[in-house]
Protein backbone atom coordinates (compact mmCIF):
# COMPACT_ATOMS: atom_id res chain seq x y z
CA UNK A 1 0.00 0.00 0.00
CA UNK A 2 1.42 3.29 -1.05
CA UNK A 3 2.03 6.03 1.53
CA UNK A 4 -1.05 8.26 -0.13
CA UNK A 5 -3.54 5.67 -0.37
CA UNK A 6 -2.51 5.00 3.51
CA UNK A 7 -3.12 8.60 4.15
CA UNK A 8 -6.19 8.82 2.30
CA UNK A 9 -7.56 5.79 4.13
CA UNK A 10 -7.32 7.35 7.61
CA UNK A 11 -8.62 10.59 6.68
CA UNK A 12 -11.43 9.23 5.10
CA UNK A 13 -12.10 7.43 8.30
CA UNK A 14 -11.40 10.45 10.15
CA UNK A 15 -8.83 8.60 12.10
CA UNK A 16 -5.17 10.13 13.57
CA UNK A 17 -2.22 9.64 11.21
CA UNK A 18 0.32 8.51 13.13
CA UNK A 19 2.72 6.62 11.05
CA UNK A 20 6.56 5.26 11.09
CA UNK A 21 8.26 4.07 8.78
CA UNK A 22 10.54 1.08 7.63
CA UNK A 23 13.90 1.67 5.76
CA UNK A 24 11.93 1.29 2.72
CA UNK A 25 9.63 3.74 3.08
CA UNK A 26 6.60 1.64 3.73
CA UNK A 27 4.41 2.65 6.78
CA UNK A 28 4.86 0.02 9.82
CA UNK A 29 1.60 -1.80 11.05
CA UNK A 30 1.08 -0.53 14.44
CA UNK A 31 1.11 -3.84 16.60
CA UNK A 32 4.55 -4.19 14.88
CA UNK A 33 5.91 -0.91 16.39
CA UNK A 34 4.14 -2.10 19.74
CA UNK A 35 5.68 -5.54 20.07
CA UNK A 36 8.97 -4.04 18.86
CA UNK A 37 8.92 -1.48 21.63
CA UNK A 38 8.32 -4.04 24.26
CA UNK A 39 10.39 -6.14 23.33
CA UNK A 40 13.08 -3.69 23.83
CA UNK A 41 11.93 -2.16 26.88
CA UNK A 42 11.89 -5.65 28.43
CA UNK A 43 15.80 -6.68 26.79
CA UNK A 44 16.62 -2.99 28.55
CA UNK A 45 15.12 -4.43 32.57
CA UNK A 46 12.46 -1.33 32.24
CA UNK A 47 8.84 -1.74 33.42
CA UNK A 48 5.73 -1.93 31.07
CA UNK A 49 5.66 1.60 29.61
CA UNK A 50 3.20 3.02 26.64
CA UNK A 51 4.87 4.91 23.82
CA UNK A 52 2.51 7.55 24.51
CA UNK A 53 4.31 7.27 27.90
CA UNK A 54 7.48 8.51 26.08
CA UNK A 55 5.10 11.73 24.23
CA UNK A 56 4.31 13.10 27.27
CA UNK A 57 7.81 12.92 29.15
CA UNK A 58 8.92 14.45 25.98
CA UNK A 59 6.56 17.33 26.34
CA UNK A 60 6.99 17.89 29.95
CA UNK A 61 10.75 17.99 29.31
CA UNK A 62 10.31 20.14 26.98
CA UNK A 63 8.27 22.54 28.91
CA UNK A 64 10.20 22.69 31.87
CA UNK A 65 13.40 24.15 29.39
CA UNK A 66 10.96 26.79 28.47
CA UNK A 67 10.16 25.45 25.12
CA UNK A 68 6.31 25.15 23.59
CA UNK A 69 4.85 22.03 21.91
CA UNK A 70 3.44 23.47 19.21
CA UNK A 71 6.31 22.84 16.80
CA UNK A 72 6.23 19.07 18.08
CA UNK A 73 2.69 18.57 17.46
């Protein structure tokens, strides 16, 4: 499936795009980036943690240097 037509699908659906990408260039299935993620967080000894978990550290971080967001987002 071409990156446009993946686009297209989730806007037509009114659904987030939140995509990443393999080396090729094709989008990632979600539970892929999931299981991938958890599988290094439990190689690494660290609790179960969300990758949202990481969006939000990443914000407040960012806030408390006195930066905004909004370019992030």
């Amino acid at each position: 499936m071409g990156l446009i037509n993946f686009i297209s699908g989730k806007l037509g659906k009114g659904e987030p795009i939140e995509v990443v990408f393999h080396r090729d260039g094709k989008p990632m299935e979600q539970n892929h980036v999931r299981r991938v993620f958890k599988r290094v967080l439990k190689r690494a000894g660290i609790r179960e943690l969300r990758f949202h978990d990481i969006c939000h550290t990443f914000a407040s971080l960012l806030l408390s240097n006195g930066e905004g967001v909004g370019r992030f987002i």
